[in-house]
C-alpha atoms as a PDB file:
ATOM      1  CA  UNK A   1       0.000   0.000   0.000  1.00  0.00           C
ATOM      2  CA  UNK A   2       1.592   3.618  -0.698  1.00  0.00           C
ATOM      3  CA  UNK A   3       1.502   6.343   1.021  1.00  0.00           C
ATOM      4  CA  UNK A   4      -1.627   7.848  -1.451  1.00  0.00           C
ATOM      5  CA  UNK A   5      -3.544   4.974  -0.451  1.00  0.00           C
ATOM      6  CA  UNK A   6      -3.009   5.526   2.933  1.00  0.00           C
ATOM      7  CA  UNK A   7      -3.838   9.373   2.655  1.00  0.00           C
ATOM      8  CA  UNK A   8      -7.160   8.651   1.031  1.00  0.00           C
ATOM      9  CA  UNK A   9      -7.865   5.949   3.783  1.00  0.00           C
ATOM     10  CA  UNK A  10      -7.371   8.822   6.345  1.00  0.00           C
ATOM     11  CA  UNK A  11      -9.306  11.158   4.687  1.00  0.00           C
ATOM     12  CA  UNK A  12     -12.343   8.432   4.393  1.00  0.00           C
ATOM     13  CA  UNK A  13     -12.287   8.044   8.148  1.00  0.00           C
ATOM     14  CA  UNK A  14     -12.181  11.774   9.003  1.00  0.00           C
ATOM     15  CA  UNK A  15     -14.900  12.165   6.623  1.00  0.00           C
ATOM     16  CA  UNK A  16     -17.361   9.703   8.594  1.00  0.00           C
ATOM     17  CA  UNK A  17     -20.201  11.440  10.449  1.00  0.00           C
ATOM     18  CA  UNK A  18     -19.348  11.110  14.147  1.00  0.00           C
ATOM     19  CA  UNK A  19     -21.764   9.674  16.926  1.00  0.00           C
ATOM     20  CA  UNK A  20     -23.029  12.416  18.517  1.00  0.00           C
ATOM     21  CA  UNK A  21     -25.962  12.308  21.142  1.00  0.00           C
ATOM     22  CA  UNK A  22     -29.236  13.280  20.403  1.00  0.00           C
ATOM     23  CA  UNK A  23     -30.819  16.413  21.455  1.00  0.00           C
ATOM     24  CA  UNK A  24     -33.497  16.754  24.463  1.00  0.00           C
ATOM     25  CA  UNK A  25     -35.880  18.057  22.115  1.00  0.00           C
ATOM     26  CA  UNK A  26     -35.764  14.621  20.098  1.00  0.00           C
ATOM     27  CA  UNK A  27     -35.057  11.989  22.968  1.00  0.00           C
ATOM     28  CA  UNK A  28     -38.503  13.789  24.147  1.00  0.00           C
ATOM     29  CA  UNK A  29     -40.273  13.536  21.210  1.00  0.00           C
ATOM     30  CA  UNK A  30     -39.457  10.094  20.662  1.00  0.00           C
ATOM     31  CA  UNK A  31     -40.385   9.476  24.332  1.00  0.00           C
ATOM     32  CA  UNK A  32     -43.569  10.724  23.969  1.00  0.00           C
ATOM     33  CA  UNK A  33     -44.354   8.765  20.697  1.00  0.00           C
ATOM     34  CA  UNK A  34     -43.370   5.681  21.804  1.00  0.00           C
ATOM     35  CA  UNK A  35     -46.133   6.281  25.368  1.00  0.00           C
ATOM     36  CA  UNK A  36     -49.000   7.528  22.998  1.00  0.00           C
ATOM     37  CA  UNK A  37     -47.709   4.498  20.890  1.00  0.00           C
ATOM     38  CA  UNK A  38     -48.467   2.401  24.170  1.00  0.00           C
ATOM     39  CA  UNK A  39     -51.320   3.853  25.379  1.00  0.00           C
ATOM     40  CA  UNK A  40     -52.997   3.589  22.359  1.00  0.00           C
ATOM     41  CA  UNK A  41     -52.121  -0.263  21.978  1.00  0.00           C
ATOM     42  CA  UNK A  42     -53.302  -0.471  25.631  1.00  0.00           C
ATOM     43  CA  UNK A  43     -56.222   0.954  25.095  1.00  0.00           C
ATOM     44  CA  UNK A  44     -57.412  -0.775  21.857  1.00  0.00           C
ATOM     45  CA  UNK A  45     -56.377  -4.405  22.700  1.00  0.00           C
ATOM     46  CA  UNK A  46     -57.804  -4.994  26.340  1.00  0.00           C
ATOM     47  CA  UNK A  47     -59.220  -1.981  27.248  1.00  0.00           C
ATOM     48  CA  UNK A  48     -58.571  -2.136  31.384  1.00  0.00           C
ATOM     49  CA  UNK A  49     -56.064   0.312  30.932  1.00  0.00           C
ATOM     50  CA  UNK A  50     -58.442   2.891  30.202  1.00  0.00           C
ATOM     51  CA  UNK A  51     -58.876   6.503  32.351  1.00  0.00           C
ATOM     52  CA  UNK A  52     -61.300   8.449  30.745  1.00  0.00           C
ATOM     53  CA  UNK A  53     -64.689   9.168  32.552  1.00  0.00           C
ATOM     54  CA  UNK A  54     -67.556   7.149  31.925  1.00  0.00           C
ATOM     55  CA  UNK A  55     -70.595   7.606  30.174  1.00  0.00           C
ATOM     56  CA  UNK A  56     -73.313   8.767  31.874  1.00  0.00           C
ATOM     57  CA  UNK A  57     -76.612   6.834  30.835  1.00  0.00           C
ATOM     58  CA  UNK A  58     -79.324   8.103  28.610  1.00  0.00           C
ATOM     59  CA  UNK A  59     -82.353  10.055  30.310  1.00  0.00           C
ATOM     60  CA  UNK A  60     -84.566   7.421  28.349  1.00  0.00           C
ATOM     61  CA  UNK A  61     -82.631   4.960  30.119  1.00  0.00           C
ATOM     62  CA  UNK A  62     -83.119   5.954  33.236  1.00  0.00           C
ATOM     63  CA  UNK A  63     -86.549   6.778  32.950  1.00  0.00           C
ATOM     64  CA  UNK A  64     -88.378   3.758  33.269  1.00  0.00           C
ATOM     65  CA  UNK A  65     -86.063   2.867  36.785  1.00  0.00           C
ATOM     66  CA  UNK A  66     -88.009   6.509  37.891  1.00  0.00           C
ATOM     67  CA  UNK A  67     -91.544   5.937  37.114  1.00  0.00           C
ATOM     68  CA  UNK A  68     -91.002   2.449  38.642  1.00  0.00           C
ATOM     69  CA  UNK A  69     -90.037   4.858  41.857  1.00  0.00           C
ATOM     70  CA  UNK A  70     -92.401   7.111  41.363  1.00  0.00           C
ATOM     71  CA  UNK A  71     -95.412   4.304  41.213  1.00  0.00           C
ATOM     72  CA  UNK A  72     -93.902   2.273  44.622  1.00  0.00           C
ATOM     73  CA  UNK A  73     -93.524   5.132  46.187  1.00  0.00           C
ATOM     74  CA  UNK A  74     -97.161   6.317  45.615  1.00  0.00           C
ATOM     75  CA  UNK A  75     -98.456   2.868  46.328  1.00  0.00           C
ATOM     76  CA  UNK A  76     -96.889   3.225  49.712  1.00  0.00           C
ATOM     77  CA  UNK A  77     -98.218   6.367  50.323  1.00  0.00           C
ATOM     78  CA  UNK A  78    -101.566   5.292  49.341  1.00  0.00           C
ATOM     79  CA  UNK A  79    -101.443   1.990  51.851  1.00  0.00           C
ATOM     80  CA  UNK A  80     -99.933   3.784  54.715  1.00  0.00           C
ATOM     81  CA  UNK A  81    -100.145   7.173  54.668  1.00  0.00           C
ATOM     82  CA  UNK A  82    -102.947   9.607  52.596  1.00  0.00           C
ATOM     83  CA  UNK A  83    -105.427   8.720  50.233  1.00  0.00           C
ATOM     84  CA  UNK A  84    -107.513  10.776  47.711  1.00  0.00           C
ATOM     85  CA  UNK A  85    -111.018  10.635  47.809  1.00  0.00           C
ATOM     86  CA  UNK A  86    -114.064  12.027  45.800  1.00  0.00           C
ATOM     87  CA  UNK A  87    -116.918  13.458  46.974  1.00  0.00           C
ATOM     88  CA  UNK A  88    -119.922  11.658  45.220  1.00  0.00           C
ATOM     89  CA  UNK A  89    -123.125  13.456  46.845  1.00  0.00           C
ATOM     90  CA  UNK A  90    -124.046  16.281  48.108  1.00  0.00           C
ATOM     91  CA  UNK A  91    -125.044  14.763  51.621  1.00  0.00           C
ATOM     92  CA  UNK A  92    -122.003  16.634  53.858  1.00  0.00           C
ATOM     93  CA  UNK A  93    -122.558  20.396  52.144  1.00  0.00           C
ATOM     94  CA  UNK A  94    -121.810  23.179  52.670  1.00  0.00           C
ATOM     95  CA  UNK A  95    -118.410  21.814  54.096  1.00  0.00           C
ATOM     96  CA  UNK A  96    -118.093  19.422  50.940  1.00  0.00           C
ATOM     97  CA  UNK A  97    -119.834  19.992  47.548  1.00  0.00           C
ATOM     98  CA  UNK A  98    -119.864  16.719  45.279  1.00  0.00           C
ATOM     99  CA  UNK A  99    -116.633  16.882  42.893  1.00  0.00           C
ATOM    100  CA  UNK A 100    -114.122  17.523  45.887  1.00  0.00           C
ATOM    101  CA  UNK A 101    -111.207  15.817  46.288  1.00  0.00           C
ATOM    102  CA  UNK A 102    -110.599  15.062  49.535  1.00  0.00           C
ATOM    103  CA  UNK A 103    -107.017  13.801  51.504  1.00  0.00           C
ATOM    104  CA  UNK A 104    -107.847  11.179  54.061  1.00  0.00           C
ATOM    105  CA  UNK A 105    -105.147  10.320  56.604  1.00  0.00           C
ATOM    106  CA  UNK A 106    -104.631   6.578  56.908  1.00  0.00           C
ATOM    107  CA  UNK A 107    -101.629   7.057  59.521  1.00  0.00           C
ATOM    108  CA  UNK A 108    -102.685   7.566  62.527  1.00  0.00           C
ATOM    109  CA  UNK A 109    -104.811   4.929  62.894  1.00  0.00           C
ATOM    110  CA  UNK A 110    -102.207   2.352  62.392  1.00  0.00           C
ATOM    111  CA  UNK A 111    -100.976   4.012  65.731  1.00  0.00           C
ATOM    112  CA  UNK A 112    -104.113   2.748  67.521  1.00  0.00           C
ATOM    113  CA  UNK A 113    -105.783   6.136  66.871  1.00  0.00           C
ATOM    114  CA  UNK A 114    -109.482   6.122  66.810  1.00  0.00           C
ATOM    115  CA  UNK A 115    -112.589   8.404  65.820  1.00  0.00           C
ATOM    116  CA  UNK A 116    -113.190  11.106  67.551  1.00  0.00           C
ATOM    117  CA  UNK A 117    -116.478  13.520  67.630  1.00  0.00           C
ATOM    118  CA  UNK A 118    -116.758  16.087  65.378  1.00  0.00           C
ATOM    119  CA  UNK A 119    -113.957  14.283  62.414  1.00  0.00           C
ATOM    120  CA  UNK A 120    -115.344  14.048  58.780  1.00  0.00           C
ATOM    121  CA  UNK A 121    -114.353  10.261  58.202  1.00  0.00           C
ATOM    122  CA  UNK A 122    -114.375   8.119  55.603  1.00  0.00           C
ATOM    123  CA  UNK A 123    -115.618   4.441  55.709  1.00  0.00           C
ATOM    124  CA  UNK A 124    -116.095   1.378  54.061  1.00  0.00           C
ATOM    125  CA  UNK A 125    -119.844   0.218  53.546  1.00  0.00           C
ATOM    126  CA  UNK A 126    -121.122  -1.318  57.114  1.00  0.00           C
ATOM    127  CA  UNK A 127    -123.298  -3.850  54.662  1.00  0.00           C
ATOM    128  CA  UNK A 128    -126.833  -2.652  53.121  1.00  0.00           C
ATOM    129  CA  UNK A 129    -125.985   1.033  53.171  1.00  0.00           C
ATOM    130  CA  UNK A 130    -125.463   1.746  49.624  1.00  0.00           C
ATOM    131  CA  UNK A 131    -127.053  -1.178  47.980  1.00  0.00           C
ATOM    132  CA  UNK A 132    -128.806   0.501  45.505  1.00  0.00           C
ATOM    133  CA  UNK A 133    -126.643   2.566  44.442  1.00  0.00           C
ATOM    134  CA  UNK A 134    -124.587   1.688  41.664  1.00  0.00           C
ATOM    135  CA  UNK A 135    -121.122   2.088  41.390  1.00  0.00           C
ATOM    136  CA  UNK A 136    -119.799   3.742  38.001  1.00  0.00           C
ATOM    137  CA  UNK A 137    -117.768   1.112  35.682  1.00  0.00           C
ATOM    138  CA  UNK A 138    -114.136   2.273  35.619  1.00  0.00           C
ATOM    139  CA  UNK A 139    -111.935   2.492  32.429  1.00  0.00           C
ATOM    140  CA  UNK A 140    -108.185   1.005  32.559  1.00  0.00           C
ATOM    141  CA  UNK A 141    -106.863   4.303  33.589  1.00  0.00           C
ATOM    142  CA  UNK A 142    -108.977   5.161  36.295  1.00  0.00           C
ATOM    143  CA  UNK A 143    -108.320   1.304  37.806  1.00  0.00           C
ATOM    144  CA  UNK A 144    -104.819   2.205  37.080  1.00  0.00           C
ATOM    145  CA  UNK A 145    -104.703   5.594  38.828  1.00  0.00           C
ATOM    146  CA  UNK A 146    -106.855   4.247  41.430  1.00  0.00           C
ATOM    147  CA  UNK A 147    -104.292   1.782  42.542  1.00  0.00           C
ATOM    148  CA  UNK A 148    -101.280   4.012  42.726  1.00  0.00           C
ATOM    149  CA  UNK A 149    -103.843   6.017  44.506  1.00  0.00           C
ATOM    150  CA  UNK A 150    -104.255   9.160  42.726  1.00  0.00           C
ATOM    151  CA  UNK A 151    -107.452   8.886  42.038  1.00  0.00           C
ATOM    152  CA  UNK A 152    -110.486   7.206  43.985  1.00  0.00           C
ATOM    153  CA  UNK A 153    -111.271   3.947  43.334  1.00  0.00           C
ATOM    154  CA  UNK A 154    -114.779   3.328  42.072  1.00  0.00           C
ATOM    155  CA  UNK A 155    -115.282   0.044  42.590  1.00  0.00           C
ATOM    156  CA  UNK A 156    -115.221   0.421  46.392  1.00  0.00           C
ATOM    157  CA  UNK A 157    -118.468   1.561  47.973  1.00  0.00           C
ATOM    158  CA  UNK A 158    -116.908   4.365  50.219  1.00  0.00           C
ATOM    159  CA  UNK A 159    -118.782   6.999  52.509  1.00  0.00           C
ATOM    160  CA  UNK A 160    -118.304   9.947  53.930  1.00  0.00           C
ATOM    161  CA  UNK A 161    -120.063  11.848  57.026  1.00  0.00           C
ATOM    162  CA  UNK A 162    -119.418  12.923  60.310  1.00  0.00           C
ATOM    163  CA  UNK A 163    -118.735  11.553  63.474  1.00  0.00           C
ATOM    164  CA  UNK A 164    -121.571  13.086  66.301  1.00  0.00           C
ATOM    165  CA  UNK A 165    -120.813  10.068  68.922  1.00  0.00           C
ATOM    166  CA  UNK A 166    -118.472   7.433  69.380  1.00  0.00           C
ATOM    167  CA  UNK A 167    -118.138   3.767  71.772  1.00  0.00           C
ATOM    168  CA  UNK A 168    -119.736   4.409  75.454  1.00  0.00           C
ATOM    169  CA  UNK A 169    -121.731   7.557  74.456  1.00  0.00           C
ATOM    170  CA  UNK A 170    -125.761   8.640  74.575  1.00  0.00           C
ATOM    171  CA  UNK A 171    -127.159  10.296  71.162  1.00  0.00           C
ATOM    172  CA  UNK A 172    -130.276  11.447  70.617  1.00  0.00           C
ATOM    173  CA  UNK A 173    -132.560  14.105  68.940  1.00  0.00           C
ATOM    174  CA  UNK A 174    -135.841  14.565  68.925  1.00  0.00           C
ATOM    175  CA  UNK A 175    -138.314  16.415  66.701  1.00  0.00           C
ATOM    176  CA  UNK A 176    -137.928  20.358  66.749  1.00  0.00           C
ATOM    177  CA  UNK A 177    -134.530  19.815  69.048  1.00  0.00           C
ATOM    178  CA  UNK A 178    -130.729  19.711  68.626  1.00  0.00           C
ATOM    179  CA  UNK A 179    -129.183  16.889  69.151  1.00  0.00           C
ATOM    180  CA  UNK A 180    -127.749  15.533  71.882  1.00  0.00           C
ATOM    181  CA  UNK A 181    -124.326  13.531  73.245  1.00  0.00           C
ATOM    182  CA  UNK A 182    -124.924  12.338  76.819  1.00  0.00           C
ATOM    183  CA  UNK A 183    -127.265  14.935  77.513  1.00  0.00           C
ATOM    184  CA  UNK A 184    -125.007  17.805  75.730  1.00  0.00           C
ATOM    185  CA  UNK A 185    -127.071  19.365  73.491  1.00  0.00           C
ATOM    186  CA  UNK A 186    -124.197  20.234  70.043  1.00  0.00           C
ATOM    187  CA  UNK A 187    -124.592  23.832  68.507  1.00  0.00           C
ATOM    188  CA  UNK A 188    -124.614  22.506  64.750  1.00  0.00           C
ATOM    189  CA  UNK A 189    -124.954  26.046  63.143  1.00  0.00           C
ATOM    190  CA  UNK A 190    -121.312  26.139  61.649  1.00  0.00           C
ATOM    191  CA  UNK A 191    -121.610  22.781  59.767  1.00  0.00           C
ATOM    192  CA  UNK A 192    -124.958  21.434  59.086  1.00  0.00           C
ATOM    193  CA  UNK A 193    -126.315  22.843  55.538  1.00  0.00           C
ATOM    194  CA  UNK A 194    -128.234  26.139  55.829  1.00  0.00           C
ATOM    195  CA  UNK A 195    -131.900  25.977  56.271  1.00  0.00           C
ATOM    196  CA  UNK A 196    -131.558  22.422  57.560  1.00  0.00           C
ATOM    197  CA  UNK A 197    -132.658  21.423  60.935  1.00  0.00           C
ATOM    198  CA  UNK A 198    -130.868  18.757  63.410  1.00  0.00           C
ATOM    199  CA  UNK A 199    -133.398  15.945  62.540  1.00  0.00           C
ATOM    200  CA  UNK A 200    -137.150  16.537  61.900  1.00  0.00           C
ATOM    201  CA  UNK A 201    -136.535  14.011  58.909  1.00  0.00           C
ATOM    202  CA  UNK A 202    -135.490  11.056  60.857  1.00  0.00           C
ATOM    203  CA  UNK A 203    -135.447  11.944  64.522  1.00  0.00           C
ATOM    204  CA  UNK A 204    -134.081   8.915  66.662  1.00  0.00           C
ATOM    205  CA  UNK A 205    -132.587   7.832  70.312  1.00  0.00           C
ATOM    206  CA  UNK A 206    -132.037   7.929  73.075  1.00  0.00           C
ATOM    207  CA  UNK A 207    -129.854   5.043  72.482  1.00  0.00           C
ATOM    208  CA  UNK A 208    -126.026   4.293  73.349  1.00  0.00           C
ATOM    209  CA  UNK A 209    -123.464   3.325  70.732  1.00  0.00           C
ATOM    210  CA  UNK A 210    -121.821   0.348  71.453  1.00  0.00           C
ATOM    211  CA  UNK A 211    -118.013   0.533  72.266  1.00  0.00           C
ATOM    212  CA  UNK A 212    -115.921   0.227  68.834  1.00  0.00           C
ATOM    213  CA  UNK A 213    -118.562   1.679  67.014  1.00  0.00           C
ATOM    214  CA  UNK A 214    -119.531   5.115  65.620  1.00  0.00           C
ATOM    215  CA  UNK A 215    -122.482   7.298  65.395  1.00  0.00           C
ATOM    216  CA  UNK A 216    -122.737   9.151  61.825  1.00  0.00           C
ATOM    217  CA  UNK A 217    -124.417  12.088  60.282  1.00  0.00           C
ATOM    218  CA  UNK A 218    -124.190  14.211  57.084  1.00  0.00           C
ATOM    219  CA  UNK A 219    -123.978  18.013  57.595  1.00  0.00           C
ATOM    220  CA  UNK A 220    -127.107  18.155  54.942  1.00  0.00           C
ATOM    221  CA  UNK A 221    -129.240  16.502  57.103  1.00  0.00           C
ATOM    222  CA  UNK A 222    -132.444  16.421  55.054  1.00  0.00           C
ATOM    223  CA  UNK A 223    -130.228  15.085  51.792  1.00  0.00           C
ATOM    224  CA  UNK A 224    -128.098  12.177  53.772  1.00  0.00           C
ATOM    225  CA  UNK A 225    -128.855   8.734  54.696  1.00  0.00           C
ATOM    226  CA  UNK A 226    -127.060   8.365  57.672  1.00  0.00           C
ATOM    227  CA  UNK A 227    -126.724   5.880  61.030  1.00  0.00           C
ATOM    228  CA  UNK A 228    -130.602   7.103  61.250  1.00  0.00           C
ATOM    229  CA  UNK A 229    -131.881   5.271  58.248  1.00  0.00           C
ATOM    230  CA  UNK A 230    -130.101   2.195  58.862  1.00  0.00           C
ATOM    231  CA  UNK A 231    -131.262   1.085  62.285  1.00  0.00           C
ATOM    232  CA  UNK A 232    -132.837  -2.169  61.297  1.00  0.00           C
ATOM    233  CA  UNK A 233    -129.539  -3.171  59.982  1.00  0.00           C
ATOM    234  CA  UNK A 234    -127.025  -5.261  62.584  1.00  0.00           C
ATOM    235  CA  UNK A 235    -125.120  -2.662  64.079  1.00  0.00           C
ATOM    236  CA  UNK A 236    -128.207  -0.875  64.501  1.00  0.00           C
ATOM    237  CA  UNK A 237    -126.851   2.362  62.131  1.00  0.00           C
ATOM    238  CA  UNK A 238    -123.679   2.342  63.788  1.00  0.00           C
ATOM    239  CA  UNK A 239    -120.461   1.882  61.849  1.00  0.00           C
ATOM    240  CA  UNK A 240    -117.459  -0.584  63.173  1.00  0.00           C
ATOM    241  CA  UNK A 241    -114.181   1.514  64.021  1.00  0.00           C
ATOM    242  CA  UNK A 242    -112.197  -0.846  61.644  1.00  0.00           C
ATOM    243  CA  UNK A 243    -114.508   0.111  58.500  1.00  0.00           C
ATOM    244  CA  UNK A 244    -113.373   3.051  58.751  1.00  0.00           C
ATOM    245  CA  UNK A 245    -110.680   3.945  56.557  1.00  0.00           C
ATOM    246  CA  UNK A 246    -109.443   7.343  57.906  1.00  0.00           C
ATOM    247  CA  UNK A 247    -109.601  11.293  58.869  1.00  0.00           C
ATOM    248  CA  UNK A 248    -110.277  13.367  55.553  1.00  0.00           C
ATOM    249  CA  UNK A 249    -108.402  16.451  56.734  1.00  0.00           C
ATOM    250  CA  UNK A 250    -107.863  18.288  53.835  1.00  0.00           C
ATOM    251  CA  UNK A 251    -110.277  19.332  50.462  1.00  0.00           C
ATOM    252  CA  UNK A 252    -107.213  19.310  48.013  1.00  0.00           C
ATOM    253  CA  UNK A 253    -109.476  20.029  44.592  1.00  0.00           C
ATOM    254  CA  UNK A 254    -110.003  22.383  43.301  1.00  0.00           C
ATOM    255  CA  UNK A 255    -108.241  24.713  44.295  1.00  0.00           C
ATOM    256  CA  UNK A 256    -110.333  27.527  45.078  1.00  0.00           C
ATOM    257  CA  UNK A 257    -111.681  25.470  47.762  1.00  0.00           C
ATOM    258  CA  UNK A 258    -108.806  24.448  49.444  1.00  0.00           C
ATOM    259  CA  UNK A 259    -109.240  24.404  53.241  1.00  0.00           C
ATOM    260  CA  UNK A 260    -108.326  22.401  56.207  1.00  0.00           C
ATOM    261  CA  UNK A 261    -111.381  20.123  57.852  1.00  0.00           C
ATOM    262  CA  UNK A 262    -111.374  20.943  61.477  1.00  0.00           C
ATOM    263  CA  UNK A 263    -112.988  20.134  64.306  1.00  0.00           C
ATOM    264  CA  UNK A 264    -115.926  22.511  65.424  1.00  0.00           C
ATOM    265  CA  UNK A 265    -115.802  23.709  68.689  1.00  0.00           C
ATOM    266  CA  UNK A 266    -119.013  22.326  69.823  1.00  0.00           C
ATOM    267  CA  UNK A 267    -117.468  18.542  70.222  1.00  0.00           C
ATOM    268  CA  UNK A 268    -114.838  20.429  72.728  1.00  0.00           C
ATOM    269  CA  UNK A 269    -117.409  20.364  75.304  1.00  0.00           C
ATOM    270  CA  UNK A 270    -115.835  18.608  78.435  1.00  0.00           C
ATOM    271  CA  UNK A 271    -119.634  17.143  79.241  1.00  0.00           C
ATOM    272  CA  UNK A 272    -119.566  15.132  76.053  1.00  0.00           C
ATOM    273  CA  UNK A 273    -117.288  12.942  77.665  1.00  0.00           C
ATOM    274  CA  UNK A 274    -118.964   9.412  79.212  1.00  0.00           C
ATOM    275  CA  UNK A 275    -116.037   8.624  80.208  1.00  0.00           C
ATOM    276  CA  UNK A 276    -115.774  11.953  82.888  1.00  0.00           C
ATOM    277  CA  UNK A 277    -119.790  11.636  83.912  1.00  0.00           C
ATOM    278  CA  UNK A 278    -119.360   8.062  84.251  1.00  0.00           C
ATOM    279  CA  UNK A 279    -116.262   8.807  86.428  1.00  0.00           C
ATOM    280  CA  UNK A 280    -117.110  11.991  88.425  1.00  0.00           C
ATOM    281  CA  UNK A 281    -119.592  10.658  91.166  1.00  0.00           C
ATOM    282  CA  UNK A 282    -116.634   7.803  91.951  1.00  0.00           C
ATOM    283  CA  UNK A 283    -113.714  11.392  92.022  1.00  0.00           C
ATOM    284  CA  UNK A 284    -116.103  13.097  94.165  1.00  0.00           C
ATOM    285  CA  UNK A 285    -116.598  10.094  96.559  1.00  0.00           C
ATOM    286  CA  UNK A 286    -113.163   9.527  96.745  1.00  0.00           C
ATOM    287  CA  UNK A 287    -112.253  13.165  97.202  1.00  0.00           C
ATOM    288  CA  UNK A 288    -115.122  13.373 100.202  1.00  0.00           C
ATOM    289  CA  UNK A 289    -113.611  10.375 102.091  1.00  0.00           C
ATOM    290  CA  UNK A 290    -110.001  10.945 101.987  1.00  0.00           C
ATOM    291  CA  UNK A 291    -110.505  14.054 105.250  1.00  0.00           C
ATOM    292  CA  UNK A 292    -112.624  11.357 107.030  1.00  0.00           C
ATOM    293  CA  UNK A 293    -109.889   8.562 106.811  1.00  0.00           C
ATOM    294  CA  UNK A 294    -107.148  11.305 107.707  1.00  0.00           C
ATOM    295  CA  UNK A 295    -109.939  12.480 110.513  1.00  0.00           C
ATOM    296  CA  UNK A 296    -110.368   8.836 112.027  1.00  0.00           C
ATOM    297  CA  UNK A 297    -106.758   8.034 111.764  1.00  0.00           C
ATOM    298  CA  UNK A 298    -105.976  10.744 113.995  1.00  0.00           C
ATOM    299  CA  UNK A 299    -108.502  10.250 116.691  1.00  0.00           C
ATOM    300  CA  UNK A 300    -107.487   6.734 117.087  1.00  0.00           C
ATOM    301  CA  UNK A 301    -103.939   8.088 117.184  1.00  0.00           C
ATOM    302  CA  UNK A 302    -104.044  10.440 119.663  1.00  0.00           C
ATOM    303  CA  UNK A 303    -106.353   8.006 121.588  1.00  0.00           C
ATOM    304  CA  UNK A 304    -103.602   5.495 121.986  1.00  0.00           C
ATOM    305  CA  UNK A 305    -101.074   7.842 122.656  1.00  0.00           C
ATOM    306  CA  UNK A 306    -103.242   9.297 125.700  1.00  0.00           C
ATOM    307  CA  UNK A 307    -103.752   5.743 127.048  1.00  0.00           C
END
């Protein structure tokens, strides 16, 4: 080899690119290509390696899990705690004109609570009260609607009226006079219909309503066929505690005539109770011999102590 040879072989060497390092720009670009690279295999072989949120689910989807909700929860409300009602006569006006809707509480009495005088309740049929009457045929919506318990149903035969005396008490009324709860004659002027009077239709009593039982009247006393038309009937026109089916304390429709269903004043009487007359000549006995035992107890006392 001569010396030319040996120059150009020098020359080819020198003229070799050398290897440098790369820059940071390109060791990061090539970084970040190879994750994307990566993550993007990840992502479309198995899928678990994925970060993104979800999907929330489609109203439509979710609405059939709310109306199924929506209908328990009225069910349960309808079973345990208020109930609609409709006012089908005009036997308790002025306070309730046929068409009303009316909010009955079913609660309370699965807390042991019972009628008291003076409630607007609604009941079950005792048996032979309205047995001819017919009960309108409902459509599939109304059945529906009635089950959920927005609506009334209409296949139950369901009254309304109100209570005037309840288990252990004395009603009465005769002809031309008011009537009466263990001698308590009621002041009915702020309820019964206008024009009315207590009971010249149907006067009745004395008699005393069996304990567990009620004593009903409608506030339009000459348009209402009440505990005084169905005497003959066992139960002798009173109505079982367990027909009924709760306190309407509310007229909900329409709305104009919204208004709460109180109690009038006249059942606040503390001589309606039975319970307090039957009970007061036992107080006063005991109240009358207590100073006599405390007298005698003395004497023979002090007599001993002398002795």
């Amino acid at each position: 080899m001569d010396v030319g040879d040996l120059a150009v072989g020098a020359r080819s060497e020198r003229d070799e690119p050398e290897e440098r390092p790369e820059s940071p720009a390109a060791v990061t670009d090539d970084a970040r290509g190879e994750d994307t690279t990566s993550d993007s295999a990840g992502t479309s072989g198995g899928g678990s390696a994925s970060t993104g949120p979800k999907k929330p689910r489609s109203f439509w989807k979710e609405l059939p899990l709310l109306i199924g909700i929506a209908l328990l929860l009225a069910l349960l409300i309808k079973t345990f705690l208020v109930q609609a009602f409709s006012i089908p006569s005009d036997s308790m006006q002025n306070t309730l004109q046929r068409g009303d809707r009316v909010l009955v509480d079913k609660l309370t009495p699965w807390f042991g609570s019972e009628p008291q005088r003076g409630e607007v309740v609604v009941f079950h049929d005792p048996g032979g009260w309205l047995e001819n009457t017919a009960a309108p045929e409902p459509n599939i919506a109304q059945k529906f609607l009635s089950f959920i318990g927005l609506m009334p149903s209409a296949e139950e035969k369901d009254l309304i009226k109100r209570v005037i005396a309840v288990g252990g008490d004395t009603v009465e009324c005769k002809k031309n006079g008011p009537v009466k709860v263990n001698g308590k004659a009621l002041d009915e002027k702020s309820f019964v219909f206008s024009g009315d009077t207590p009971c010249n239709d149907e006067p009745f009593g004395p008699l005393k309503v069996p304990d567990g039982r009620i004593w009903v009247m409608g506030d339009h006393r000459q348009n209402s066929l009440d505990s005084r038309y169905h005497q003959e009937l066992p139960g002798h026109g009173t109505v079982s505690n367990d027909e009924v089916v709760g306190r309407a304390v509310v007229v909900a429709w329409p709305v104009d005539r919204w208004s709460v269903l109180s109690v009038p004043d006249t059942f606040d009487q503390p001589e309606l109770s039975a319970a307090a007359m039957s009970a007061a000549p036992g107080a006063l006995g005991l109240a009358g011999a207590v100073p006599l035992v405390l007298w005698r107890r003395r004497r023979l006392t002090g007599g001993r102590t002398a002795g």
